[in-house]
PDB file of N, CA and C in Angstrom:
ATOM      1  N   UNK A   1      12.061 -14.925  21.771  1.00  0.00           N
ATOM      2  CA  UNK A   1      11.049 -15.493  20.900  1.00  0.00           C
ATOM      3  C   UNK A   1      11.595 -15.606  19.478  1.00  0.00           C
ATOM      4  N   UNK A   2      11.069 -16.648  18.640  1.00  0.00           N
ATOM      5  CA  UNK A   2      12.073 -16.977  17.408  1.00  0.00           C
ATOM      6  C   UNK A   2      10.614 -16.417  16.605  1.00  0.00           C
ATOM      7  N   UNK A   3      10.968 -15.787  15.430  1.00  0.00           N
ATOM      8  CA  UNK A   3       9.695 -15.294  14.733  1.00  0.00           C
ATOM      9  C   UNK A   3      10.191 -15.657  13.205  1.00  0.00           C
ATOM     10  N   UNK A   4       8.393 -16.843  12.813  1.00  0.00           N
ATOM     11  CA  UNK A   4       8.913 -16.632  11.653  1.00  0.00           C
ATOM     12  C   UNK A   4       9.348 -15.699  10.530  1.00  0.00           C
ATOM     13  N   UNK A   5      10.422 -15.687   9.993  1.00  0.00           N
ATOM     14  CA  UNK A   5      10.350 -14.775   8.726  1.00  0.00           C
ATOM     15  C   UNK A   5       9.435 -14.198   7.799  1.00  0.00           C
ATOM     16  N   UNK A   6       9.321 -13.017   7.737  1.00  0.00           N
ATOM     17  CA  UNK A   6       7.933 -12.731   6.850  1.00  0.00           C
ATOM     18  C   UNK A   6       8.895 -11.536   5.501  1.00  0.00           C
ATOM     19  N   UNK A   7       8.335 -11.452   4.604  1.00  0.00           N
ATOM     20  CA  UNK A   7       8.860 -10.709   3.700  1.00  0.00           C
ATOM     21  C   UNK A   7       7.279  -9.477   3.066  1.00  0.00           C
ATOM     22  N   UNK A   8       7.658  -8.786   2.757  1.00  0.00           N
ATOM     23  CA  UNK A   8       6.809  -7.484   1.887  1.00  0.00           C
ATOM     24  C   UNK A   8       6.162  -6.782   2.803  1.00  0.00           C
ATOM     25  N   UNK A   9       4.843  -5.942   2.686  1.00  0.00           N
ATOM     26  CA  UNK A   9       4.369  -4.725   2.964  1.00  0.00           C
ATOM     27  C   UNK A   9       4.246  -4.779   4.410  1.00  0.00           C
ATOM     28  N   UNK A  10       3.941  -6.066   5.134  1.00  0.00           N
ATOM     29  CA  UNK A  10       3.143  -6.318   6.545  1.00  0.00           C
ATOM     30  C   UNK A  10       4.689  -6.563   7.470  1.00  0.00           C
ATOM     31  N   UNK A  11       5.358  -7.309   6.839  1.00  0.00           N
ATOM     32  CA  UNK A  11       6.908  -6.834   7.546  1.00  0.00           C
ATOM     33  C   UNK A  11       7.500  -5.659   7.918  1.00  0.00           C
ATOM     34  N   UNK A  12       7.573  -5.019   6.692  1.00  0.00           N
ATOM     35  CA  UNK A  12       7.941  -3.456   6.597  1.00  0.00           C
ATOM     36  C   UNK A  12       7.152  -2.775   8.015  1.00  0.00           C
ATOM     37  N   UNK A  13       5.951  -2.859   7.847  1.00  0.00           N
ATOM     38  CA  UNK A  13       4.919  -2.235   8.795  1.00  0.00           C
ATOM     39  C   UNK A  13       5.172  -2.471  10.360  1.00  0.00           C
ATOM     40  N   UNK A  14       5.582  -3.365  10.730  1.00  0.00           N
ATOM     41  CA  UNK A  14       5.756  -4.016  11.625  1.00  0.00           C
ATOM     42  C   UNK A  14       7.113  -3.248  12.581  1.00  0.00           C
ATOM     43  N   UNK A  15       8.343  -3.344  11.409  1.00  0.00           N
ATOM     44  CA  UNK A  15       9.622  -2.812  11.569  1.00  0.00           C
ATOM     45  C   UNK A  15       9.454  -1.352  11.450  1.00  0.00           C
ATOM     46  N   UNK A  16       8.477  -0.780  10.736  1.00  0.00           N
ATOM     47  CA  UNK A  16       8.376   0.403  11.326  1.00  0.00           C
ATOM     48  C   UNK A  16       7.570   1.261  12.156  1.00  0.00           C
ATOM     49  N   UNK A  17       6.567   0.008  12.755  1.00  0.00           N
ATOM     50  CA  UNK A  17       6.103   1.252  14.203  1.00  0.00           C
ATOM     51  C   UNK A  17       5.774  -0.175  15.000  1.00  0.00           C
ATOM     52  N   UNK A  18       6.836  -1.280  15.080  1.00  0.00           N
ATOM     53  CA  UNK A  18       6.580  -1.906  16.105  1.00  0.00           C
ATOM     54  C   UNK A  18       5.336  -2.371  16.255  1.00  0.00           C
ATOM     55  N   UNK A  19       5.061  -3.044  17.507  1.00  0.00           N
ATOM     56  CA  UNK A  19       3.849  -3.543  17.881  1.00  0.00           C
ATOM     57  C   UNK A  19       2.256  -2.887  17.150  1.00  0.00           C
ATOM     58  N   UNK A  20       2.739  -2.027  17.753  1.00  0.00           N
ATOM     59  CA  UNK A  20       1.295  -0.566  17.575  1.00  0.00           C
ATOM     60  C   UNK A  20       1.672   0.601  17.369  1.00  0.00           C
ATOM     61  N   UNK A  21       3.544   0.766  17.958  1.00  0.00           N
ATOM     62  CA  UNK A  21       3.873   2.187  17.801  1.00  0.00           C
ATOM     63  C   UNK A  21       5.318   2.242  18.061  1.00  0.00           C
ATOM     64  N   UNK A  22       5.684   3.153  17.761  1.00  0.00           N
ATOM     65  CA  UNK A  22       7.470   3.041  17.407  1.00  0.00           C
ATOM     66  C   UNK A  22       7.872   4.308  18.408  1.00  0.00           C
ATOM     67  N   UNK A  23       9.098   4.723  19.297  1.00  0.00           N
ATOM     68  CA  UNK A  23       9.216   5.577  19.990  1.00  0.00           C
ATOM     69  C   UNK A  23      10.742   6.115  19.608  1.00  0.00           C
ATOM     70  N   UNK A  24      10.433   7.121  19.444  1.00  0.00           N
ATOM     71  CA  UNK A  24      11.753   8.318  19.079  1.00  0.00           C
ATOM     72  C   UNK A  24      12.339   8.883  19.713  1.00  0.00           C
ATOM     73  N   UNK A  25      13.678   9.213  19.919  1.00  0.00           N
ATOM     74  CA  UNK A  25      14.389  10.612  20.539  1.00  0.00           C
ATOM     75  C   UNK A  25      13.279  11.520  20.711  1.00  0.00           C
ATOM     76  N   UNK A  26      13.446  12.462  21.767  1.00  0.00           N
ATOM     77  CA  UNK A  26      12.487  13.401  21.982  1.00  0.00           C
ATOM     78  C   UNK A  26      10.831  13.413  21.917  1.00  0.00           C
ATOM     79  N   UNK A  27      10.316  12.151  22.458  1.00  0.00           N
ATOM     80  CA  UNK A  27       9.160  11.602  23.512  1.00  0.00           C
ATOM     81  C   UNK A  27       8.550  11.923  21.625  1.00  0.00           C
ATOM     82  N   UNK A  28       8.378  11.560  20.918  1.00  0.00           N
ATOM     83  CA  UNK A  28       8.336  11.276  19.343  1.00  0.00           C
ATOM     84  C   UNK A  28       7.140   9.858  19.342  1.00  0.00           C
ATOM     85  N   UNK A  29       6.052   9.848  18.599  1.00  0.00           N
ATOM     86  CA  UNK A  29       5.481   8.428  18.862  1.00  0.00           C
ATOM     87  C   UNK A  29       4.937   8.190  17.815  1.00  0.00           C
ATOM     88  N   UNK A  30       5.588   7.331  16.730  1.00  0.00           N
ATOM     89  CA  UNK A  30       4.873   7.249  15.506  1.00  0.00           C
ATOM     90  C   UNK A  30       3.845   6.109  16.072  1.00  0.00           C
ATOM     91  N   UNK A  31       2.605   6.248  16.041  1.00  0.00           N
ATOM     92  CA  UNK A  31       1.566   5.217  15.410  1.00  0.00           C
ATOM     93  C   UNK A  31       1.059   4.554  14.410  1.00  0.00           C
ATOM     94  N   UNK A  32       0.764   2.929  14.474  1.00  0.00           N
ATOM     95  CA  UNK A  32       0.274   2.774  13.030  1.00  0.00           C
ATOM     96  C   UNK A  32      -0.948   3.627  12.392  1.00  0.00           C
ATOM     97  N   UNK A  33      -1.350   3.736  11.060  1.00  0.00           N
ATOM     98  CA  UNK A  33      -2.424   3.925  10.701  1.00  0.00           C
ATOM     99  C   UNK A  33      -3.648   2.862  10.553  1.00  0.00           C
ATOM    100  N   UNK A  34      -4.731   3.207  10.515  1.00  0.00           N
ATOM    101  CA  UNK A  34      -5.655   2.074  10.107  1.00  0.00           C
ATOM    102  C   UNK A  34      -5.648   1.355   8.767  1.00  0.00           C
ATOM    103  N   UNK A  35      -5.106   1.843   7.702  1.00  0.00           N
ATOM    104  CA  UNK A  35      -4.568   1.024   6.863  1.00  0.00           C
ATOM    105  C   UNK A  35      -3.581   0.290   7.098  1.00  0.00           C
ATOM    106  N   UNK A  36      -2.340   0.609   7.684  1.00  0.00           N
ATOM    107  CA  UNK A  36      -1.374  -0.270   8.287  1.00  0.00           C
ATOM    108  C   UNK A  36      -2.125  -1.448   9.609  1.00  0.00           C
ATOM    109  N   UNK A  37      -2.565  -1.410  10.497  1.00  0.00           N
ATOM    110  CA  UNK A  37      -3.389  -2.493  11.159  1.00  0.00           C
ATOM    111  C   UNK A  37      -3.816  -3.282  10.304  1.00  0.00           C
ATOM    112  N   UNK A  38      -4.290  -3.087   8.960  1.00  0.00           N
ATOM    113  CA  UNK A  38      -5.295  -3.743   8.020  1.00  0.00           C
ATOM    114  C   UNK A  38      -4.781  -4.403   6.932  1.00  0.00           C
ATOM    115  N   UNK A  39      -3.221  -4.006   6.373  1.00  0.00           N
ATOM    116  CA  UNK A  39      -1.901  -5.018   5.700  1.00  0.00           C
ATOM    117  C   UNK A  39      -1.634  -6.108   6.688  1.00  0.00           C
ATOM    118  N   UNK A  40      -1.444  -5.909   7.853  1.00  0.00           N
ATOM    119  CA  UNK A  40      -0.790  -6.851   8.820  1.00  0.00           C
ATOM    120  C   UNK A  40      -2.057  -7.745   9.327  1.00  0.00           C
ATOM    121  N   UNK A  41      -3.182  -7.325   9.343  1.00  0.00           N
ATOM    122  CA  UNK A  41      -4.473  -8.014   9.928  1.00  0.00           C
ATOM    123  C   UNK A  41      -4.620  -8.969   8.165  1.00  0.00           C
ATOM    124  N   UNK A  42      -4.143  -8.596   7.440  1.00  0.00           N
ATOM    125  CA  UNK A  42      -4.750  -9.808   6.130  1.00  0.00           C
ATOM    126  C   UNK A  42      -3.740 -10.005   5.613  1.00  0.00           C
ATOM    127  N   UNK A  43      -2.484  -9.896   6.358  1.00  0.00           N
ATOM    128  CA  UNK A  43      -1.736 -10.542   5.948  1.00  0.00           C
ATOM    129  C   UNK A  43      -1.766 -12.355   5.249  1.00  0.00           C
ATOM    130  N   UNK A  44      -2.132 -13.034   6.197  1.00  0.00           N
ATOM    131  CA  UNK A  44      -2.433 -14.297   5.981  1.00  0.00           C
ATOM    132  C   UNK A  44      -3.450 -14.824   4.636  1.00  0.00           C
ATOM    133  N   UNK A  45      -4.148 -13.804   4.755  1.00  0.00           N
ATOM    134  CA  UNK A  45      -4.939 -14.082   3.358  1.00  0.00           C
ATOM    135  C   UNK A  45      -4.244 -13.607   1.922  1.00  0.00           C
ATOM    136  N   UNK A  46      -3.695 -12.923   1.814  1.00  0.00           N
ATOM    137  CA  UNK A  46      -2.421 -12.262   1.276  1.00  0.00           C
ATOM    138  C   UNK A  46      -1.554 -13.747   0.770  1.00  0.00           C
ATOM    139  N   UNK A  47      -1.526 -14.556   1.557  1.00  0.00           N
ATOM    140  CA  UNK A  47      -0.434 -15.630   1.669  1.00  0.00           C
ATOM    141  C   UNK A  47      -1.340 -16.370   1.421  1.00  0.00           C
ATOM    142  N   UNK A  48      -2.345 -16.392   1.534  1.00  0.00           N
ATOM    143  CA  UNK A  48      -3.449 -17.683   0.474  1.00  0.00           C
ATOM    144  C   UNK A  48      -3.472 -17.547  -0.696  1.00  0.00           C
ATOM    145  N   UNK A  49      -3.523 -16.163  -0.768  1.00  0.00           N
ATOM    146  CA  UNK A  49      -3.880 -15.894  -2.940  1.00  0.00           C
ATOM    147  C   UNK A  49      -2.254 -16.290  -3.303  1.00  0.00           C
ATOM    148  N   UNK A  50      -1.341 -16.103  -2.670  1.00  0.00           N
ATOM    149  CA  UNK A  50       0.028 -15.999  -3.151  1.00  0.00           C
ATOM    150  C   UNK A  50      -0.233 -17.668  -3.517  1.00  0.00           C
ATOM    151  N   UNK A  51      -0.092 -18.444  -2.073  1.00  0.00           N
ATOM    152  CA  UNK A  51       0.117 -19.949  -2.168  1.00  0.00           C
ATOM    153  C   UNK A  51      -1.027 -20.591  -3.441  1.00  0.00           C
ATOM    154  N   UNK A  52      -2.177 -19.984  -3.717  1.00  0.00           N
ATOM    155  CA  UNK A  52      -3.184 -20.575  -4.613  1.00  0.00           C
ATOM    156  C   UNK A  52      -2.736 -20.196  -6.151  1.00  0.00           C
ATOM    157  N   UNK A  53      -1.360 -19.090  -6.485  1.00  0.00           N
ATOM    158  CA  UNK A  53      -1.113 -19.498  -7.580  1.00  0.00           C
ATOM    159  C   UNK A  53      -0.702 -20.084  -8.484  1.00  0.00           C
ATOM    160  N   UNK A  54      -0.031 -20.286  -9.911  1.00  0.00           N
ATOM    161  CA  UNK A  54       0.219 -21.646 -10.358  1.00  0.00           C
ATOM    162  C   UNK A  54       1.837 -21.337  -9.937  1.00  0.00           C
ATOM    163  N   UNK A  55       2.130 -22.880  -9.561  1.00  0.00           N
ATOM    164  CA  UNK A  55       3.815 -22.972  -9.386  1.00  0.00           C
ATOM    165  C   UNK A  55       4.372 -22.915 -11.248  1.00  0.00           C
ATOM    166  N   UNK A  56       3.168 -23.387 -11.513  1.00  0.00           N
ATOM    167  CA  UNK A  56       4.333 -24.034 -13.164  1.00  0.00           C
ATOM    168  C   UNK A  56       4.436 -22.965 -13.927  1.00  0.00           C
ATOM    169  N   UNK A  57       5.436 -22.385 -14.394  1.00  0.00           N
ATOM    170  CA  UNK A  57       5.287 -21.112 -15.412  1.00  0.00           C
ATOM    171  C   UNK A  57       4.531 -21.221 -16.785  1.00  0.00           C
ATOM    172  N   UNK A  58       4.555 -22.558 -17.268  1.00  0.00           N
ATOM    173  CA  UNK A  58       3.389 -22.441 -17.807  1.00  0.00           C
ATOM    174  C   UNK A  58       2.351 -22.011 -18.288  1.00  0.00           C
ATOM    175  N   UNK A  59       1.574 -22.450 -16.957  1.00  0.00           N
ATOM    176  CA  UNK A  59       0.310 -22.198 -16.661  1.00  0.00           C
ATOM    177  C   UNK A  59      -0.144 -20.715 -16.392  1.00  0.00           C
ATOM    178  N   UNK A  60      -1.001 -20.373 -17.062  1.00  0.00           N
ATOM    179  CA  UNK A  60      -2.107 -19.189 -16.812  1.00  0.00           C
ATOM    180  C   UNK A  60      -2.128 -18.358 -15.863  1.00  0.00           C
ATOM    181  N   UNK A  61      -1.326 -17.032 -15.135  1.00  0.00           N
ATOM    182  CA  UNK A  61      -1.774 -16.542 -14.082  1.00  0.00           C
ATOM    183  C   UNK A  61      -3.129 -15.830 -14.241  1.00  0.00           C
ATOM    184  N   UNK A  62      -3.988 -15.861 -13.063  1.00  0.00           N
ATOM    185  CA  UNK A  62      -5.556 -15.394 -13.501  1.00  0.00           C
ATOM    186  C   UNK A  62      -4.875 -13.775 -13.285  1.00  0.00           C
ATOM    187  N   UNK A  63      -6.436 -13.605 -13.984  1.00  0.00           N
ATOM    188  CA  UNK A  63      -6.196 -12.044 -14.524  1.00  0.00           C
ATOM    189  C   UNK A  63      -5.659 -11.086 -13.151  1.00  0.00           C
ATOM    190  N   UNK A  64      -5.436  -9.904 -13.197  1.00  0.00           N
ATOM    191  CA  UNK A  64      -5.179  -9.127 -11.846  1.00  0.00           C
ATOM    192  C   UNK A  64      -6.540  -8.644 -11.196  1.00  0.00           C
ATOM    193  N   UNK A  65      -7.109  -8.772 -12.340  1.00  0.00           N
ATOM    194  CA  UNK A  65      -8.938  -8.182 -12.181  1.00  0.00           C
ATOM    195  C   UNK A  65      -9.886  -8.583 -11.121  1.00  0.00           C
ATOM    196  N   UNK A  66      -9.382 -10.092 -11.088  1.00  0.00           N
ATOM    197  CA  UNK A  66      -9.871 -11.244 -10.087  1.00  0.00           C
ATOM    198  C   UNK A  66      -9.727 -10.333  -8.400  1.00  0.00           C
ATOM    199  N   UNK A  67      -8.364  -9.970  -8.410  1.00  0.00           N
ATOM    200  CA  UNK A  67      -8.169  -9.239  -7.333  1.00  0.00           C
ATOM    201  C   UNK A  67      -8.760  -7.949  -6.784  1.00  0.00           C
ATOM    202  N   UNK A  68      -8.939  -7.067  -7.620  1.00  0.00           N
ATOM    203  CA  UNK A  68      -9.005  -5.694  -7.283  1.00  0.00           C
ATOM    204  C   UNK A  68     -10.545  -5.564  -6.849  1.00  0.00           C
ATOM    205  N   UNK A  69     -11.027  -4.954  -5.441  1.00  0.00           N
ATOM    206  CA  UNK A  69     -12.246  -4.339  -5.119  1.00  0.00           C
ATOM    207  C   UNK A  69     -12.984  -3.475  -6.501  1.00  0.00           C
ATOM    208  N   UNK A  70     -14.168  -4.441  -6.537  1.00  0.00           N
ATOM    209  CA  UNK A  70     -14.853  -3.541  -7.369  1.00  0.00           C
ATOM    210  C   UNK A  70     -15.738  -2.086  -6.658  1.00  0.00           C
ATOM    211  N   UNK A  71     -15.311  -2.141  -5.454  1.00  0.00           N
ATOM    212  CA  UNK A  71     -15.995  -0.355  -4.690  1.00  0.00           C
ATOM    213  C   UNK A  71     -14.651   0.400  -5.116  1.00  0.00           C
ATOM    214  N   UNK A  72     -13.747   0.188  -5.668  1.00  0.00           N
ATOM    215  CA  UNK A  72     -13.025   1.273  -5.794  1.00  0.00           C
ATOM    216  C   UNK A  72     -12.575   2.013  -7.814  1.00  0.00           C
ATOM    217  N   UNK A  73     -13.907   1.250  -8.280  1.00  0.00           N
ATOM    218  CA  UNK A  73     -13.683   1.480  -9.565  1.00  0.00           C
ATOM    219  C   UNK A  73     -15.015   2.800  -9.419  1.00  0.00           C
ATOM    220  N   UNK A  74     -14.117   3.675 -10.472  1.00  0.00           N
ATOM    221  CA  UNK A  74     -14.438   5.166 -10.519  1.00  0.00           C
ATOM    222  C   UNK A  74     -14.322   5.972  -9.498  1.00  0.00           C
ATOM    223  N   UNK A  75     -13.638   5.708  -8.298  1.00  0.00           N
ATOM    224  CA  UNK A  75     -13.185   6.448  -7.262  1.00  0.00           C
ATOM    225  C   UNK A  75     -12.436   7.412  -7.619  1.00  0.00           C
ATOM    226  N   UNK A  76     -12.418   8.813  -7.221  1.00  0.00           N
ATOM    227  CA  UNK A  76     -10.830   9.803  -7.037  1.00  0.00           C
ATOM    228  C   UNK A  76      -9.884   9.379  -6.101  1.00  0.00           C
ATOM    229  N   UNK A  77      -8.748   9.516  -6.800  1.00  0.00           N
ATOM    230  CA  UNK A  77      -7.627   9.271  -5.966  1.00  0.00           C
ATOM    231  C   UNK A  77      -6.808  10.156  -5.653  1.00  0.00           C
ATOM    232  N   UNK A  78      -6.801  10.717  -4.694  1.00  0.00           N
ATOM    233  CA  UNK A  78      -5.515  11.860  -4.449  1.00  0.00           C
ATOM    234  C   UNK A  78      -4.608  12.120  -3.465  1.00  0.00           C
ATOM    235  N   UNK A  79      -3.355  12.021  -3.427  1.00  0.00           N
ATOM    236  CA  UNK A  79      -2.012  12.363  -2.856  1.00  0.00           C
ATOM    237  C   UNK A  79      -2.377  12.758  -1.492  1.00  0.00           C
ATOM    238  N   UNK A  80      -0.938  12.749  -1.406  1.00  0.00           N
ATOM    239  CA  UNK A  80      -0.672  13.446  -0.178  1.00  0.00           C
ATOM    240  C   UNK A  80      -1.016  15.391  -0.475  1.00  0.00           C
ATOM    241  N   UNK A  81      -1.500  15.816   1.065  1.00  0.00           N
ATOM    242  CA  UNK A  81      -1.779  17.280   1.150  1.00  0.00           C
ATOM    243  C   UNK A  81      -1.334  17.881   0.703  1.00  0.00           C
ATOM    244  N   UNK A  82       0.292  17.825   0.517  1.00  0.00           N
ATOM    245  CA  UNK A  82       1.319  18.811   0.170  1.00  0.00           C
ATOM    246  C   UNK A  82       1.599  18.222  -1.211  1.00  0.00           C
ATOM    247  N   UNK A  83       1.518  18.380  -2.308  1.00  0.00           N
ATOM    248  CA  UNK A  83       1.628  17.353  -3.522  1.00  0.00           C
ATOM    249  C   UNK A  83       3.065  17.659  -4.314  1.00  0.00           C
ATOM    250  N   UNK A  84       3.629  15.716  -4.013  1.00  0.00           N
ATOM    251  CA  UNK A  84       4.901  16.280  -4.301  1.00  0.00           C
ATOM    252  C   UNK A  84       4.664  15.071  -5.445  1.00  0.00           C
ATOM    253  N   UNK A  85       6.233  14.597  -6.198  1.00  0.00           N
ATOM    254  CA  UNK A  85       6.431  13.966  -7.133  1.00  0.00           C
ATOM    255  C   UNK A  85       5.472  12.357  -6.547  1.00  0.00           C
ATOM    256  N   UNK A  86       6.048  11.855  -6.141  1.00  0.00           N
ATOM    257  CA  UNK A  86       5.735  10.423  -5.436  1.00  0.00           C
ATOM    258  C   UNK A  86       3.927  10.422  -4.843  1.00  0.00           C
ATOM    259  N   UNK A  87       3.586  11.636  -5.088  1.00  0.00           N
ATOM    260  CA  UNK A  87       1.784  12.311  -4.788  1.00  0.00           C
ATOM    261  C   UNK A  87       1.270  11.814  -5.789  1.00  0.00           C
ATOM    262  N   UNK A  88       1.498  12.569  -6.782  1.00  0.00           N
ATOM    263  CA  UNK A  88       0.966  12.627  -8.406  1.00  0.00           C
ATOM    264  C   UNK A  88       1.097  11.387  -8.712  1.00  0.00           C
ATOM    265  N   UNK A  89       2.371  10.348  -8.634  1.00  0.00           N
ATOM    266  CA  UNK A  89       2.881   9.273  -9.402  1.00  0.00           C
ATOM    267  C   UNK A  89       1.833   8.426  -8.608  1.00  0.00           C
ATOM    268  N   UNK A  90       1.407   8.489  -7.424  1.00  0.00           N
ATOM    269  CA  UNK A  90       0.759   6.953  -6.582  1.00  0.00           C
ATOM    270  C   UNK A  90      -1.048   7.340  -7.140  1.00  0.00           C
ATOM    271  N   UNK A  91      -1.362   8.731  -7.117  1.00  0.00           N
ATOM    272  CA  UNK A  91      -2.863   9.078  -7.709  1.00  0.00           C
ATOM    273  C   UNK A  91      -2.850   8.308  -9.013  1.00  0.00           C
ATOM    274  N   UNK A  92      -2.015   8.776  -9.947  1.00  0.00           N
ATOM    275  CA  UNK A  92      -2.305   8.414 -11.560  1.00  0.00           C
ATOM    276  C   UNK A  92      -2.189   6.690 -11.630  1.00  0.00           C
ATOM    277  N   UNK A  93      -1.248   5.991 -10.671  1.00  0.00           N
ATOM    278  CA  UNK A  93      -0.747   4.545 -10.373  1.00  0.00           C
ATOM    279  C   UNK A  93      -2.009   3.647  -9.947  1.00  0.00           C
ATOM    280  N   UNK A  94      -2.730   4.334  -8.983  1.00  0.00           N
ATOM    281  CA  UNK A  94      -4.369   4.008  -7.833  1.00  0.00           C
ATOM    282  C   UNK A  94      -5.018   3.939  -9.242  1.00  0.00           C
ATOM    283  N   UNK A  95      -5.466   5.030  -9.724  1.00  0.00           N
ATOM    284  CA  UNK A  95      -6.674   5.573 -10.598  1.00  0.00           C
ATOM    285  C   UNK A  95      -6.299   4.606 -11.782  1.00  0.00           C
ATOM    286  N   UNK A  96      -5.005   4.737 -12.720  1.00  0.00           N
ATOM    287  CA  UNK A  96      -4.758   3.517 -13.749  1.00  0.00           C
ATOM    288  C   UNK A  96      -5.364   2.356 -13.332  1.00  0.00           C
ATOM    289  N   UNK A  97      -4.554   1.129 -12.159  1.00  0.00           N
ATOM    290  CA  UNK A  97      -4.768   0.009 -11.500  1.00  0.00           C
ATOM    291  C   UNK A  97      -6.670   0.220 -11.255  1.00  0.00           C
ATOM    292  N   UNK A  98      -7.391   0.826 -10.772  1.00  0.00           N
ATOM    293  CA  UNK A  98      -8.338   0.421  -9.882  1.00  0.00           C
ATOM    294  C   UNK A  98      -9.583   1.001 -11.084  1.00  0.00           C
ATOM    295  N   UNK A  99      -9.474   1.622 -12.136  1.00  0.00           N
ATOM    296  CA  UNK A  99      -9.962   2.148 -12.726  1.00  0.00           C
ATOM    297  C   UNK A  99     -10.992   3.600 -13.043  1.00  0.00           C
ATOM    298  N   UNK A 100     -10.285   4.463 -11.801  1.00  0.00           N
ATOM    299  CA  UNK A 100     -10.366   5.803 -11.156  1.00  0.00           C
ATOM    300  C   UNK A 100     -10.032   6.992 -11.869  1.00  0.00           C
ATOM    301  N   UNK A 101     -10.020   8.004 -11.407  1.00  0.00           N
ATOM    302  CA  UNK A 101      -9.533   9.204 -11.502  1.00  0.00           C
ATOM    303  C   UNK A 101      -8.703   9.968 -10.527  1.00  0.00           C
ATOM    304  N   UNK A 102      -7.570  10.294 -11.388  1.00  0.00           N
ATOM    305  CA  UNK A 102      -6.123  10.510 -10.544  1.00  0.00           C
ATOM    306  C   UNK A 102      -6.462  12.156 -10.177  1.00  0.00           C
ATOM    307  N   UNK A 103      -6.010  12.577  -9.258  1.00  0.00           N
ATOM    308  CA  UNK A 103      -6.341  14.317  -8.747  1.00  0.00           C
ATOM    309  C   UNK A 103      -5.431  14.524  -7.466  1.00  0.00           C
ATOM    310  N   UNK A 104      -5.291  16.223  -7.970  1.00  0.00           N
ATOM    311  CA  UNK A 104      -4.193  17.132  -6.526  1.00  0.00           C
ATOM    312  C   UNK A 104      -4.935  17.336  -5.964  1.00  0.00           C
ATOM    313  N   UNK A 105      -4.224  17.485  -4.759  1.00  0.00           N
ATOM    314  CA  UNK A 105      -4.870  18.152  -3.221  1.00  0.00           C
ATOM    315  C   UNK A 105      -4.433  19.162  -3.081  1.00  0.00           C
ATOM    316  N   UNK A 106      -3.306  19.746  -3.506  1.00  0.00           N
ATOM    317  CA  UNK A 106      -2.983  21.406  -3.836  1.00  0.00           C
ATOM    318  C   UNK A 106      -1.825  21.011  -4.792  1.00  0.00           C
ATOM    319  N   UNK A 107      -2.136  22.670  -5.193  1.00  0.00           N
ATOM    320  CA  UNK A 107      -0.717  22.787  -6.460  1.00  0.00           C
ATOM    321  C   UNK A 107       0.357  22.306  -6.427  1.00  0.00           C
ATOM    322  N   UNK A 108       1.328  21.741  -7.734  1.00  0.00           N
ATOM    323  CA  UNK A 108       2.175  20.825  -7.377  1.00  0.00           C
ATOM    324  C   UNK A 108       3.398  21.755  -6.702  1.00  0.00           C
ATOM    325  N   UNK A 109       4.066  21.241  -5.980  1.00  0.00           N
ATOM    326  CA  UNK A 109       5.249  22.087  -5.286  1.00  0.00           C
ATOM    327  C   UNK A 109       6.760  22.257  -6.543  1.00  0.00           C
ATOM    328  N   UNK A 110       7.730  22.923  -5.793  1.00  0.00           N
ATOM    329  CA  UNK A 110       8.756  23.074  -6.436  1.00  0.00           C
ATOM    330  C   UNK A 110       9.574  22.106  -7.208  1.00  0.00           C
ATOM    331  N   UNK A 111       9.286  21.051  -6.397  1.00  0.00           N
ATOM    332  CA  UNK A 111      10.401  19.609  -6.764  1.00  0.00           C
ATOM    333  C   UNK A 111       9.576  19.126  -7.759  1.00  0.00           C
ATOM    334  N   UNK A 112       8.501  19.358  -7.613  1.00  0.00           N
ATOM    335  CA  UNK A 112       8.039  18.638  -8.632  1.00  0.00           C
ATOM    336  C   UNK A 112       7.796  18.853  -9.963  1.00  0.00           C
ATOM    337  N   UNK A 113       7.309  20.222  -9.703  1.00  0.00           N
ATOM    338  CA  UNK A 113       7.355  21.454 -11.361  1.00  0.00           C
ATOM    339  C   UNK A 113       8.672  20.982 -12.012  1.00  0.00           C
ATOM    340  N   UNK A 114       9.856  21.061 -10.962  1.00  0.00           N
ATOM    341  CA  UNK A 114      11.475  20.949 -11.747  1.00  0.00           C
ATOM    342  C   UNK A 114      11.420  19.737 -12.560  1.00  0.00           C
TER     343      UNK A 114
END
């Protein structure tokens, strides 16, 4: 089967758990998550806002504002369980972007204090 080329998040997803699920040395079975089903399920719409912006540099890109869910303004945002560097950085990143509040899920670990 010849597949078109796809590039960013819904590619990635794809290449890494396959169809629905990816299989490892030692009977290992990563599954997607329901957020991952849900990059690759809107993908295509993804590729509408892309194709609907301006080609001419020019011209005006609309604000980012246009984009972002307004259910996720004043939300908490918080990391992964174990809170490491790349935890903290995606909470404070969510909460900046969406207009939230960034927060740990436990104390920060070693790598990250350093």
């Amino acid at each position: 089967t010849v597949r078109k080329h796809h590039a960013g998040a819904a590619e990635a997803l794809r290449l890494a758990a396959g169809d629905h699920e990816k299989k490892y040395d030692g009977d290992i079975v990563r599954k997607r998550t329901e957020v991952e089903e849900q990059v690759i399920a809107k993908e295509h719409q993804a590729e509408e806002i892309i194709h609907a912006l301006p080609k001419d540099s020019n011209t005006t890109v609309p604000s980012v504002e246009l984009f972002l869910p307004e259910i996720l303004k004043d939300s908490i945002f918080v990391g992964h369980l174990v809170t490491d560097l790349d935890s903290v950085a995606g909470a404070i990143g969510a909460a900046e972007l969406y207009g939230g509040t960034p927060a740990l899920a436990s104390e920060i670990n070693s790598e990250t204090a350093f």
